[in-house]
Every structure is written in structure tokens, then in C-alpha cells.
C-alpha atoms as a PDB file:
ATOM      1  CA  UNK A   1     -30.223  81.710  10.971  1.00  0.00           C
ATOM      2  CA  UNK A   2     -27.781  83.336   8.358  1.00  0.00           C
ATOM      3  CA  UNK A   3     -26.637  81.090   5.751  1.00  0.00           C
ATOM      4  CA  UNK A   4     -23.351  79.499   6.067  1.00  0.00           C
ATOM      5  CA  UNK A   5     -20.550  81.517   4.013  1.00  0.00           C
ATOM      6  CA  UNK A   6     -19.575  79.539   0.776  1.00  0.00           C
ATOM      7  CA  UNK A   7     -16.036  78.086   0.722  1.00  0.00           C
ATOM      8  CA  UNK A   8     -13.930  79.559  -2.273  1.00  0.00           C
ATOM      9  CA  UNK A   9     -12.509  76.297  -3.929  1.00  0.00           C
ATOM     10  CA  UNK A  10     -10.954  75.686  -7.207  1.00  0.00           C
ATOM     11  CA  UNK A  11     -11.142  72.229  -9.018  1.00  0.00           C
ATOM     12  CA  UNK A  12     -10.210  71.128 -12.417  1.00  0.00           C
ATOM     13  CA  UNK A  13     -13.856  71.338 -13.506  1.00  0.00           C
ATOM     14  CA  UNK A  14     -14.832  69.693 -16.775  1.00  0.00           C
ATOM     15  CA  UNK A  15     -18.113  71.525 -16.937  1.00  0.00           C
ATOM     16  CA  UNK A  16     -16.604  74.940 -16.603  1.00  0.00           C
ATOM     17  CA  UNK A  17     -13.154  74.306 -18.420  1.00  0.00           C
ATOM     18  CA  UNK A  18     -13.819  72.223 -21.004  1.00  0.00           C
ATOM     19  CA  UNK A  19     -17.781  72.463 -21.719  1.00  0.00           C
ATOM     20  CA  UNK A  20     -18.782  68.709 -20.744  1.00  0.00           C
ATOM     21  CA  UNK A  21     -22.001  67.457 -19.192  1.00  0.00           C
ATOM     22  CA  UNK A  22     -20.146  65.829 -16.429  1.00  0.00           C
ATOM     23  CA  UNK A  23     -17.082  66.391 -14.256  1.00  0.00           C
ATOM     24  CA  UNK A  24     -14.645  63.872 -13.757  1.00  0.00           C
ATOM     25  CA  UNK A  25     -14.668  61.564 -10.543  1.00  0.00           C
ATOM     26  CA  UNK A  26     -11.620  62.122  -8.887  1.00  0.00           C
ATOM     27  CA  UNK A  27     -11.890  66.473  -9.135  1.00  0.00           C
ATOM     28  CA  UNK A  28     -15.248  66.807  -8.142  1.00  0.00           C
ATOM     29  CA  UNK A  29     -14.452  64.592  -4.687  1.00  0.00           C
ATOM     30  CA  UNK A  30     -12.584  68.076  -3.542  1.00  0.00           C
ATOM     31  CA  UNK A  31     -16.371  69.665  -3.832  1.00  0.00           C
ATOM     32  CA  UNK A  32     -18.074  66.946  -2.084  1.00  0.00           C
ATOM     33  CA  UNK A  33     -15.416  66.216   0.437  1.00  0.00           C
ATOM     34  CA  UNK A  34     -14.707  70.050   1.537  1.00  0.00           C
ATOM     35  CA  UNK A  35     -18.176  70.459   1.895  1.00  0.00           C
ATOM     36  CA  UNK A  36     -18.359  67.118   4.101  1.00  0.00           C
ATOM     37  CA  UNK A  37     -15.715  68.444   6.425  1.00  0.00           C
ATOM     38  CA  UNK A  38     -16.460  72.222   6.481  1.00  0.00           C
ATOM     39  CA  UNK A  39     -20.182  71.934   6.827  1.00  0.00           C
ATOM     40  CA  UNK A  40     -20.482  74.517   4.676  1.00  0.00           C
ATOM     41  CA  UNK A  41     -21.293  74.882   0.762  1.00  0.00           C
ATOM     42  CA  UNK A  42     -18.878  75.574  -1.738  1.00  0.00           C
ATOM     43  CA  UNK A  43     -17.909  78.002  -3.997  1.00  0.00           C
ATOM     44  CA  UNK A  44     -16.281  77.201  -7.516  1.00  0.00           C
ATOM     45  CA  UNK A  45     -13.232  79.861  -8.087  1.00  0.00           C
ATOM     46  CA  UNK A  46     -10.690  80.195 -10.882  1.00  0.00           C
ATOM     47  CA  UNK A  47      -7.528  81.409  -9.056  1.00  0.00           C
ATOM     48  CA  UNK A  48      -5.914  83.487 -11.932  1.00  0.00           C
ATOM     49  CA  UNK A  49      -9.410  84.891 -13.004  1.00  0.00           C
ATOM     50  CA  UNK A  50     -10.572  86.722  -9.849  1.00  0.00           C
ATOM     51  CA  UNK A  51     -11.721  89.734 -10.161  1.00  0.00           C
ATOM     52  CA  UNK A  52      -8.795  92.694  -9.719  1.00  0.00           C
ATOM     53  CA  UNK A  53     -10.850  94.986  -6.997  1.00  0.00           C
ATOM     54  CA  UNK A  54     -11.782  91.830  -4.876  1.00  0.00           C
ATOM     55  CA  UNK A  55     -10.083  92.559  -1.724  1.00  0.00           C
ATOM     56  CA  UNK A  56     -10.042  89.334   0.019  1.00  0.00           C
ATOM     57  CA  UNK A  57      -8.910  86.612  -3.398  1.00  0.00           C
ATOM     58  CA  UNK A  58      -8.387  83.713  -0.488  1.00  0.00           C
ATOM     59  CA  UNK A  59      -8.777  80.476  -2.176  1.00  0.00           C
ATOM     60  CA  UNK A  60      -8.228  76.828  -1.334  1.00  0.00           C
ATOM     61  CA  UNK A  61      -7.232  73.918  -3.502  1.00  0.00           C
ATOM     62  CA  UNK A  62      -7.781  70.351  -2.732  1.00  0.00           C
ATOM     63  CA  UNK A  63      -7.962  67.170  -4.507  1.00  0.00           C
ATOM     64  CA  UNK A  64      -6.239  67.074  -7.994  1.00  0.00           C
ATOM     65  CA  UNK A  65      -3.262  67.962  -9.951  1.00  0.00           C
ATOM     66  CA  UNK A  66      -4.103  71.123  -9.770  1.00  0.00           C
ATOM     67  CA  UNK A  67      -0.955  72.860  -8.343  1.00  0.00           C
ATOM     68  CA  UNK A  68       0.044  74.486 -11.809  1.00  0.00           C
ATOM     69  CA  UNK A  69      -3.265  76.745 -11.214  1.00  0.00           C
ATOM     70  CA  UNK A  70      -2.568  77.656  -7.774  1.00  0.00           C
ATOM     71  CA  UNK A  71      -1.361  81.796  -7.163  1.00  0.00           C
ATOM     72  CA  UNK A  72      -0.023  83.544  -4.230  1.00  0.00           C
ATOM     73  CA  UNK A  73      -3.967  83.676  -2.860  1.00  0.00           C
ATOM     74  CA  UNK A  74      -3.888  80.148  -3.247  1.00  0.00           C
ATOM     75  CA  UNK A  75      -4.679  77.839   0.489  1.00  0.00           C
ATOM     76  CA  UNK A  76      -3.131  74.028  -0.676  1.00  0.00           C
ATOM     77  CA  UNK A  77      -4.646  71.135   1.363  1.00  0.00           C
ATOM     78  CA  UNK A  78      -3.626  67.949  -0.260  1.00  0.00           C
ATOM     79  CA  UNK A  79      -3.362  68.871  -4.267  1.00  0.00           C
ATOM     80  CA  UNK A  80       0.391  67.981  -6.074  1.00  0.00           C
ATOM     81  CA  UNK A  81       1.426  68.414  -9.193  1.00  0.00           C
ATOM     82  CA  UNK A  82       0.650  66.914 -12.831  1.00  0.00           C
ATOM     83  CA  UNK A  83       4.540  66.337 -14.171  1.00  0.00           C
ATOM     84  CA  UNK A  84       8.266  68.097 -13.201  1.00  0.00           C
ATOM     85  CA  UNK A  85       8.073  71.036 -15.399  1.00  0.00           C
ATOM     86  CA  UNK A  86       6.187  74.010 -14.351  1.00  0.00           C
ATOM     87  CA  UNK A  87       6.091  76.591 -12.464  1.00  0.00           C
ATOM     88  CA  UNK A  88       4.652  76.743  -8.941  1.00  0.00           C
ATOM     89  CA  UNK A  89       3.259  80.001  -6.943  1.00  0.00           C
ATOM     90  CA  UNK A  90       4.262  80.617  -3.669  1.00  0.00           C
ATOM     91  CA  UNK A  91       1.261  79.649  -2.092  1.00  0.00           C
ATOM     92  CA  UNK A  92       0.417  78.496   1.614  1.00  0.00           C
ATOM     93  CA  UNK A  93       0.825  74.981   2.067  1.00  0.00           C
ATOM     94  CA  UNK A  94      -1.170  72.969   4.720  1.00  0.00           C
ATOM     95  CA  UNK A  95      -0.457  69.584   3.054  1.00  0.00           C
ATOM     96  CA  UNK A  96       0.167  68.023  -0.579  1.00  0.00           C
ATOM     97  CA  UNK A  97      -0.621  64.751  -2.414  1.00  0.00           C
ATOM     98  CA  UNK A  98       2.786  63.119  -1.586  1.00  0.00           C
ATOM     99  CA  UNK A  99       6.723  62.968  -0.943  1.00  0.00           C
ATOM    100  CA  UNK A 100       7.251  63.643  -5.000  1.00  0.00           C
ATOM    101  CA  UNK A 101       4.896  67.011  -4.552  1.00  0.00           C
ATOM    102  CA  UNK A 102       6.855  68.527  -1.492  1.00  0.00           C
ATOM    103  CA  UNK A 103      10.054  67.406  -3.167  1.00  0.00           C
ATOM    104  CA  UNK A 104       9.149  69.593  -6.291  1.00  0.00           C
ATOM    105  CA  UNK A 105       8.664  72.437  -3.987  1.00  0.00           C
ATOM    106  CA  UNK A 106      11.223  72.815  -1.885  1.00  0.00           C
ATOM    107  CA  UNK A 107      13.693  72.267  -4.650  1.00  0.00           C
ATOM    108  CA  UNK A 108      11.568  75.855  -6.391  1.00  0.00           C
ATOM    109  CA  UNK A 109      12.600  77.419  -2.907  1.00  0.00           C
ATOM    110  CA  UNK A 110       8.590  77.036  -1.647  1.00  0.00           C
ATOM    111  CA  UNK A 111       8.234  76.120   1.622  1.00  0.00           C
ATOM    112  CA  UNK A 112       5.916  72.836   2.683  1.00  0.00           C
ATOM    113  CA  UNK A 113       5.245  70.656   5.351  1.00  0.00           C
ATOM    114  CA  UNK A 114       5.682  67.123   5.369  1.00  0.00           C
ATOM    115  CA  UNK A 115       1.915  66.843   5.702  1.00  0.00           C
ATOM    116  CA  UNK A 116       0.505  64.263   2.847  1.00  0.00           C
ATOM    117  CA  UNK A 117      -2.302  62.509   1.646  1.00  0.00           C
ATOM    118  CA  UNK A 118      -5.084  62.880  -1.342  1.00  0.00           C
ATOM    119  CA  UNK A 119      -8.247  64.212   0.232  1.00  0.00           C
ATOM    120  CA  UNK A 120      -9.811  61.193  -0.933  1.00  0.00           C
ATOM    121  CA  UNK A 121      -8.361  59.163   1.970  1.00  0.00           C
ATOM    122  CA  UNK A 122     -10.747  60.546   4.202  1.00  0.00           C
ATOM    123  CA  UNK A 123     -14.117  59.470   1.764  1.00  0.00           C
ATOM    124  CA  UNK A 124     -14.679  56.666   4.255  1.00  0.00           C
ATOM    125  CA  UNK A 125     -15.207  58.752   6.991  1.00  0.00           C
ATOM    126  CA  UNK A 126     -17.914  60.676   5.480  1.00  0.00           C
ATOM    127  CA  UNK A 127     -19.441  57.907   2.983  1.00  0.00           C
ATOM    128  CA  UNK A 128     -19.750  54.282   4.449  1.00  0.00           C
ATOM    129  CA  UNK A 129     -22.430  52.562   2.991  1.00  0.00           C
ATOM    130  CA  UNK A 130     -22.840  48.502   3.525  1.00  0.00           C
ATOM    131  CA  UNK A 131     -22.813  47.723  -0.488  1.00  0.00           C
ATOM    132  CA  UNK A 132     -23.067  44.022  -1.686  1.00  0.00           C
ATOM    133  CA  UNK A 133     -20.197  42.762  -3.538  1.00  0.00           C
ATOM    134  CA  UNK A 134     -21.671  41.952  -7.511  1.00  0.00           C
ATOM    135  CA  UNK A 135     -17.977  41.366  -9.347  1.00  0.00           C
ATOM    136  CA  UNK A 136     -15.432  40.006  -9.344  1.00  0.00           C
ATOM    137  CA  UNK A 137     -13.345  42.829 -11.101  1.00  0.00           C
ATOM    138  CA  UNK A 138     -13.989  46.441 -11.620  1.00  0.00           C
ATOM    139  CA  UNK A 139     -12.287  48.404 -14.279  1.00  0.00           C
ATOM    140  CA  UNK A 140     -11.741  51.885 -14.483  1.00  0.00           C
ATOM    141  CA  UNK A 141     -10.407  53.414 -17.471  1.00  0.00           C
ATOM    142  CA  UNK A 142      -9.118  57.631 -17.025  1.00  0.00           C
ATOM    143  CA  UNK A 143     -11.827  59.434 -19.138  1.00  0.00           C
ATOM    144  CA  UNK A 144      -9.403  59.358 -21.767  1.00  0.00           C
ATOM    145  CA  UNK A 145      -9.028  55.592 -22.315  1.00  0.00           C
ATOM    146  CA  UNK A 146     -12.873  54.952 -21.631  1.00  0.00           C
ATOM    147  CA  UNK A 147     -14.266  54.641 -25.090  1.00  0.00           C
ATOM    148  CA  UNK A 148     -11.349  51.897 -25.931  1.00  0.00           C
ATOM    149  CA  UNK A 149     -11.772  49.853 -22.756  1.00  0.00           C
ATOM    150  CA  UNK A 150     -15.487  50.145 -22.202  1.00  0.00           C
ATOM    151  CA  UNK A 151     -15.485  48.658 -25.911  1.00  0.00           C
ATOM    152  CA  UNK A 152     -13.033  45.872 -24.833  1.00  0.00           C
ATOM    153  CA  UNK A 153     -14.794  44.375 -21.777  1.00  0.00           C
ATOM    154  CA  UNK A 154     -18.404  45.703 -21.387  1.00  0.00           C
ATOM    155  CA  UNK A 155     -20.232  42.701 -22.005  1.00  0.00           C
ATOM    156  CA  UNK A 156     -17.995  40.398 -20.053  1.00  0.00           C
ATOM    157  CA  UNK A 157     -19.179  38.392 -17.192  1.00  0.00           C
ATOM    158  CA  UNK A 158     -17.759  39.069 -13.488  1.00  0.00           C
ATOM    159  CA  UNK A 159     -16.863  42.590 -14.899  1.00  0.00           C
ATOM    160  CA  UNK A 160     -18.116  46.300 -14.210  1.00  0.00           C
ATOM    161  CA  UNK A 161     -17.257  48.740 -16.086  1.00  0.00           C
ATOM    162  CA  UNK A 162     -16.825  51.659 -14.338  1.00  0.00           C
ATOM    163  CA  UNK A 163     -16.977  55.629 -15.584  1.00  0.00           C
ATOM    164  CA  UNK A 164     -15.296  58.341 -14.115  1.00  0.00           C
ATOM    165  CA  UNK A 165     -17.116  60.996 -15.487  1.00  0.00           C
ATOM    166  CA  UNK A 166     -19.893  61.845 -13.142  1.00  0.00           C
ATOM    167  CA  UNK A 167     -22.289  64.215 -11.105  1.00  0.00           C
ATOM    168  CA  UNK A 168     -22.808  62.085  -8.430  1.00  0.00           C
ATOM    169  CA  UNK A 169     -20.235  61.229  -6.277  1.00  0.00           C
ATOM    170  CA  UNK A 170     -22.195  58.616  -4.161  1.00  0.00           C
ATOM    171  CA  UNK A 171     -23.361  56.930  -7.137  1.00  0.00           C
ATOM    172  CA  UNK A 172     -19.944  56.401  -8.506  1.00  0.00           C
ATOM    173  CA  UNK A 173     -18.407  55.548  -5.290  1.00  0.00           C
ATOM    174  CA  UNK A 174     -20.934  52.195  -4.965  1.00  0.00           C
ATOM    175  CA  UNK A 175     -20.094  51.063  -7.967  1.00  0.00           C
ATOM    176  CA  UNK A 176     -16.123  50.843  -6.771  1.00  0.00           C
ATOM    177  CA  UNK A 177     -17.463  49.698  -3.995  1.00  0.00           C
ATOM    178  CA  UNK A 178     -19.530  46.704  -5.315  1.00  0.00           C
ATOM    179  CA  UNK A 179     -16.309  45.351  -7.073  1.00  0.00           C
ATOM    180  CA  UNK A 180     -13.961  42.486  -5.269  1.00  0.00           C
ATOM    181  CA  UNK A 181     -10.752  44.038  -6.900  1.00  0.00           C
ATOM    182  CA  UNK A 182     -10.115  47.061  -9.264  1.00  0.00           C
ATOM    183  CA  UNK A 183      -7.622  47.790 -12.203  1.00  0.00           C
ATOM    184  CA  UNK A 184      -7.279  51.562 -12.794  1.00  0.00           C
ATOM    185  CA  UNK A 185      -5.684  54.044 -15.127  1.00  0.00           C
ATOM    186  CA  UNK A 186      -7.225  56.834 -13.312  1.00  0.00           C
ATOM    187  CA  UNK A 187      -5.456  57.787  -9.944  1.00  0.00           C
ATOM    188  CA  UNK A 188      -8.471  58.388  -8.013  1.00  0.00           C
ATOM    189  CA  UNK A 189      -9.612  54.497  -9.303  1.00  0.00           C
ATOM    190  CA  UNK A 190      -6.898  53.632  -7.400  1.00  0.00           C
ATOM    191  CA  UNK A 191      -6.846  56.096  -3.953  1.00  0.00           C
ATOM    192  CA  UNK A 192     -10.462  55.210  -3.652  1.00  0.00           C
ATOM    193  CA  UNK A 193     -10.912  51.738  -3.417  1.00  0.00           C
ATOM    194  CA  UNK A 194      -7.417  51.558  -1.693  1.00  0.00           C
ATOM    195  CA  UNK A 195      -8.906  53.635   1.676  1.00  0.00           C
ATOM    196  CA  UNK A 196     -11.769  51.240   1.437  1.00  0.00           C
ATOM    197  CA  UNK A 197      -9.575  48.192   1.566  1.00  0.00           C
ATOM    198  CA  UNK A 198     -10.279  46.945  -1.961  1.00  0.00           C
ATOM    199  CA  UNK A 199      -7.393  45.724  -3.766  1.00  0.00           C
ATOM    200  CA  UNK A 200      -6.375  47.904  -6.916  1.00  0.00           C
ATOM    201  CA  UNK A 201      -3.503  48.153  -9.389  1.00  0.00           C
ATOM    202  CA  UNK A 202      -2.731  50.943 -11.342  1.00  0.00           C
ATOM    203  CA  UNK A 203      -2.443  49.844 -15.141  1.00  0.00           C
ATOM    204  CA  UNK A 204      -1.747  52.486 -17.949  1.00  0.00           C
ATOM    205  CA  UNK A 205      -3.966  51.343 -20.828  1.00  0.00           C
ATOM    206  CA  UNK A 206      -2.491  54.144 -23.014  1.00  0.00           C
ATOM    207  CA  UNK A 207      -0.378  57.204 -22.996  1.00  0.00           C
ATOM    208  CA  UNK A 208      -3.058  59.848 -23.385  1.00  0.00           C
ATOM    209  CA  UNK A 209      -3.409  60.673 -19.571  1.00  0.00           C
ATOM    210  CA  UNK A 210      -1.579  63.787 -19.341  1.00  0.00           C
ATOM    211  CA  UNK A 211       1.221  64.630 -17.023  1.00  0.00           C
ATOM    212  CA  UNK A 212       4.481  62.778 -16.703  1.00  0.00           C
ATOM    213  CA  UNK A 213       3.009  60.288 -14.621  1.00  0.00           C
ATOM    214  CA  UNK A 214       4.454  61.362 -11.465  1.00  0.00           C
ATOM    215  CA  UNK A 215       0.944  61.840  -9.690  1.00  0.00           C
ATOM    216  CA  UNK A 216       1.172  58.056  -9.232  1.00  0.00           C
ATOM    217  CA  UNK A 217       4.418  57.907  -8.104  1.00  0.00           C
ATOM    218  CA  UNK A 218       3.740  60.649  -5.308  1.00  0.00           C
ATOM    219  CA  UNK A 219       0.474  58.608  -4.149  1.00  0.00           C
ATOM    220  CA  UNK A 220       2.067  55.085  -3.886  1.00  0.00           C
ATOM    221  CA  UNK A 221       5.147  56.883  -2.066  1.00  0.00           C
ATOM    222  CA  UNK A 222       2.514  58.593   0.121  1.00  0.00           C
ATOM    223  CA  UNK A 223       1.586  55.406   1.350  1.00  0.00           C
ATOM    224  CA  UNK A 224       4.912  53.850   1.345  1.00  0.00           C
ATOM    225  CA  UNK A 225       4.401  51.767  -2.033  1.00  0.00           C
ATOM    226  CA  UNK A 226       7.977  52.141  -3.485  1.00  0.00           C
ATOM    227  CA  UNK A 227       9.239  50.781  -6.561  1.00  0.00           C
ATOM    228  CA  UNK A 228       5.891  50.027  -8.754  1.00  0.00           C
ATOM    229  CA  UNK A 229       6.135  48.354 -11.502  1.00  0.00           C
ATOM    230  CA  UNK A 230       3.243  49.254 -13.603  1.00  0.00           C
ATOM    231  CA  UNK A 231       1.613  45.642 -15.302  1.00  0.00           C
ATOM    232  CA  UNK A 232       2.184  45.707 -19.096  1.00  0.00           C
ATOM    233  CA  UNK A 233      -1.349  46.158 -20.754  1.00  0.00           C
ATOM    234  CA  UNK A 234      -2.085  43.763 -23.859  1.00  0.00           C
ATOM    235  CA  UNK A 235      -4.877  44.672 -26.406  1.00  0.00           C
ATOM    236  CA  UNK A 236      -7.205  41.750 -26.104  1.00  0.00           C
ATOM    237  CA  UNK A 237      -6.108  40.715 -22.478  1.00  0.00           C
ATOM    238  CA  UNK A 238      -8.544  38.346 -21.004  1.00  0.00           C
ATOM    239  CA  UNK A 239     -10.048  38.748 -17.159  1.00  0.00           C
ATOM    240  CA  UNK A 240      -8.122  36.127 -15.762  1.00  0.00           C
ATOM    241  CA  UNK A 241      -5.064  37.633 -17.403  1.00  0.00           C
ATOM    242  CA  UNK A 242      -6.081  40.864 -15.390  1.00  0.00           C
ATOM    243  CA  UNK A 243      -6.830  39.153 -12.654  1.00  0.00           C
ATOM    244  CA  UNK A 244      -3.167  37.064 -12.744  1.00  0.00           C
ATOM    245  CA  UNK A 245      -1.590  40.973 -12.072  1.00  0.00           C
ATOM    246  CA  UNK A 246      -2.806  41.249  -7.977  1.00  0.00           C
ATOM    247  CA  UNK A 247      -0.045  38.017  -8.001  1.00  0.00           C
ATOM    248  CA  UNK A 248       2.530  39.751  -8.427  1.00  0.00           C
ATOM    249  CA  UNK A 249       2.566  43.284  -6.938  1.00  0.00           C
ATOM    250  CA  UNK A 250       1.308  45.500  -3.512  1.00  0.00           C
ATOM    251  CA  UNK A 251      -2.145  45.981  -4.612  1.00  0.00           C
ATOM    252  CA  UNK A 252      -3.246  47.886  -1.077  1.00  0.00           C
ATOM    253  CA  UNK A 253      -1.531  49.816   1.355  1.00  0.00           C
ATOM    254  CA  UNK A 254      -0.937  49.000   4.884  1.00  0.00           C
ATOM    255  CA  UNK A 255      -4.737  50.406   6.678  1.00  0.00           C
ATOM    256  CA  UNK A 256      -2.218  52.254   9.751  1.00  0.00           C
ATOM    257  CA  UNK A 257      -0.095  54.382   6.899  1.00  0.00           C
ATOM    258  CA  UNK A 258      -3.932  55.476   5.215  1.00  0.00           C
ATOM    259  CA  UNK A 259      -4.716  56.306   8.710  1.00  0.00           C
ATOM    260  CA  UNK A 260      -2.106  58.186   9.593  1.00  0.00           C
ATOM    261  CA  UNK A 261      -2.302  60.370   6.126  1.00  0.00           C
ATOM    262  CA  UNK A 262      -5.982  60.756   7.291  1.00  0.00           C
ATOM    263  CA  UNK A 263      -5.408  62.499  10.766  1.00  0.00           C
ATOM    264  CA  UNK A 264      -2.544  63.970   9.515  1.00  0.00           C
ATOM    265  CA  UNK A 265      -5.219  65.924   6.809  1.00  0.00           C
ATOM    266  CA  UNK A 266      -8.210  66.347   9.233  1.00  0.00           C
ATOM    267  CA  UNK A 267      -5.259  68.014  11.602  1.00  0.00           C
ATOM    268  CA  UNK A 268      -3.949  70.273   9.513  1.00  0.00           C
ATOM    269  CA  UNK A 269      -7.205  70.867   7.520  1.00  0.00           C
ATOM    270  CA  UNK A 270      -8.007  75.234   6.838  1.00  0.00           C
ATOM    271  CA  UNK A 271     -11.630  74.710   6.650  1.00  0.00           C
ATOM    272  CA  UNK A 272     -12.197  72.141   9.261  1.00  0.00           C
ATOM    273  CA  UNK A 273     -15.517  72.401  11.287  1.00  0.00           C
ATOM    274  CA  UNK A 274     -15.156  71.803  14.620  1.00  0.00           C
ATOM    275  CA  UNK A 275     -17.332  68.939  15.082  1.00  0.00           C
ATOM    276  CA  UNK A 276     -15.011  66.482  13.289  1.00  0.00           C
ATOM    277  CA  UNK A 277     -12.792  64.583  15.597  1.00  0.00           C
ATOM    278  CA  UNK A 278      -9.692  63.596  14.246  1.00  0.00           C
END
């Protein structure tokens, strides 16, 4: 039997990009979830370093904000963008993050569907394991803010620490999933324990993260979270402090809007094998 033909797929890839041992959690779900839902392997593409004579420079982009990368090659299923200033190719749109994403679009004259939802809505339907709850909060710093926070609270009791950079999907995924509730400064440590019904909150723990910080706003929007008020951080905040924030905000979406983003992805998916219902 001839080999399945490798999906061309771009992700913000730490490895490649930026030299590191690892990639980071949230980018390297587009890999392992378009591989999940295509049945076939993937490819890892640049889309403004293909090669000139290539004749067919087809590409797709998933999970991320990863739209300032995309060209006129470029297939978009689910990516938006990283803040309100750049410039976005006319590529073809099958879906995007959130409302903020298609917003930026239309107003650069692009045309885009009002299909949303992060690909990582749909990691329950591909990884469901039965994992024993072992604390009582999880924290996820961005990659960025790791170092400070892992310093902060790593030898506190009822806590896991949890880091983003990874090369093992899986692996990562059980640890979010072993937590009761889950404070986040990474997007993705927010999506992903939301579409397995874990409480999480969104807390900046610094400015580093870069972007304008619209990614979140498009998420919560996608799943009709308007209005979030962001907890204030404190240097030297204890757990129960942390814990005192899923008082007084939405901490999880309603389970029909994340199931409604995930048909309206598997519907409108590019690379969809045909053996996935919807």
C-alpha cells in the first residue's frame, strides 16, 4: 500500500525558528491534531520560504497566532492573529480562532466565514483518557513567565506546575488533566482544559507574552465570554488567594457553544478524512 501523502502544515515551531529542544504546547497541537483528523502524517512548511519552482506551494495553517505568516498559498483552518497591526495575505479561509480574527479581516477587505474555533476544541475527541484528579490547582505559566512562576510555587502542596514547552502532546495534556482547576497565562492553558470541562482563568503574570493580547479576547468571544476582566496578579500571592479568583468570574464556557465551534471545524475542515463523523 503506498504511503499516505504528507500534509503541508506550518506552525510556529520553536525547534525550527528559534533553535530550542522543545516546541511549545499550544503550536505543536496543530501537528498532532491535523494528523488525528487527516489520518495522514504531516509535513512542516515555512509559507514565505518555499521553494520558487515548486508548482503546487498549497499550505494549511492551523492552531496558533500564526496569521502574520500566512501568503496567498496559505489554506486557514482555525489560526487568528497575534495583535491589530499587521498585515494579512489574502489567503483562503475555512475558519479562524474567533469574532476579533474575522473582524480584522474583513475590515483589510479579506473575505472569511463566520466559521470559529481553536483547533484545540476538538482534542477531546481524539484524546480521552480516564486520568485521576492529584491537585487541587494547576498552573500554567506562557514559556515566557515559566522560570518566575515555577520559582514561586513549585514546592507548594495541592499545586502542579505545569510546562508548556513539550514534545509530547499526550504527556502534557494529563497533566492539565490531573488538575481540579487551572490558572493560565498561556492561551492554550486555557482552551484546553476549558473543552475538557475544567475550570480555568486566564491571569497575565507579566507583560512579556507578545501580541496585544487580543488572542484572548477572540477565544473568550468565540465562546461567548464577553467582558473579561483579567484577575490582578500579586508577587507572592498565596493558593487560596488564586484559588479566591474562580469566585468571581466565568471560568468555563457553556459545553453546547464548545460543541457547536467543534462541528462547525470538523465541517468545514480541508483535510478531513472521511471516517470522522461530525
Amino acid at each position: 500500500m503506498a504511503r499516505a501523502k504528507d500534509i503541508p502544515l506550518f506552525w510556529w515551531s520553536e525547534i525550527r525558528l528559534m533553535g530550542k529542544q522543545r516546541e511549545n504546547y499550544g503550536d505543536l497541537l496543530s501537528k498532532y491534531l491535523v494528523e488525528k483528523i487527516s489520518g495522514r502524517p504531516v509535513k512542516w512548511v515555512h509559507p514565505k520560504k518555499k521553494a520558487w519552482y515548486k508548482l503546487n506551494k498549497t499550505h494549511y495553517l492551523a492552531a496558533g497566532s500564526i496569521l502574520a505568516q500566512a501568503t496567498s498559498d496559505s489554506i486557514v483552518w482555525g489560526s487568528g492573529i497575534v495583535d491589530r497591526k499587521l498585515k494579512i495575505a489574502n489567503s483562503k479561509f475555512y475558519a479562524v480562532r474567533g469574532p476579533e480574527t474575522r473582524k480584522y479581516l474583513i475590515e483589510q477587505g479579506l473575505d472569511c466565514p463566520e466559521v470559529y474555533g481553536d483547533p484545540a476544541v476538538l482534542l477531546p475527541d481524539f484524546y480521552a483518557p480516564k486520568i485521576e484528579k492529584k491537585y487541587e490547582l494547576g498552573i500554567i505559566p506562557h514559556y515566557v513567565d515559566f522560570k518566575k512562576i515555577s520559582a514561586e510555587y513549585q514546592n507548594v502542596e495541592r499545586v502542579k506546575i505545569i510546562d508548556m514547552m513539550t514534545l509530547d502532546i499526550e504527556k502534557t495534556t494529563d497533566d492539565i488533566l490531573a488538575c481540579e482547576k487551572i490558572i493560565s497565562s498561556s492561551l492554550h492553558g486555557v482552551i484546553v482544559p476549558h473543552t475538557y470541562g475544567i475550570p480555568a482563568i486566564w491571569m497575565q503574570f507579566s507583560d512579556k507574552v507578545f501580541g496585544d493580547n487580543i488572542k484572548y479576547k477572540d477565544y473568550f468571544k468565540s465562546v461567548d465570554i464577553y467582558n473579561y476582566k483579567i484577575p490582578k496578579y500579586r508577587y507572592g500571592m498565596k493558593i487560596d488567594d488564586l484559588l479566591d479568583c474562580f469566585e468571581k468570574d466565568q471560568v468555563l464556557p457553556d459545553s453546547d457553544r464548545i460543541k457547536e465551534l467543534r462541528n462547525g471545524l470538523i465541517n468545514n475542515c480541508p483535510f478531513r478524512n472521511s471516517n470522522i463523523n461530525s
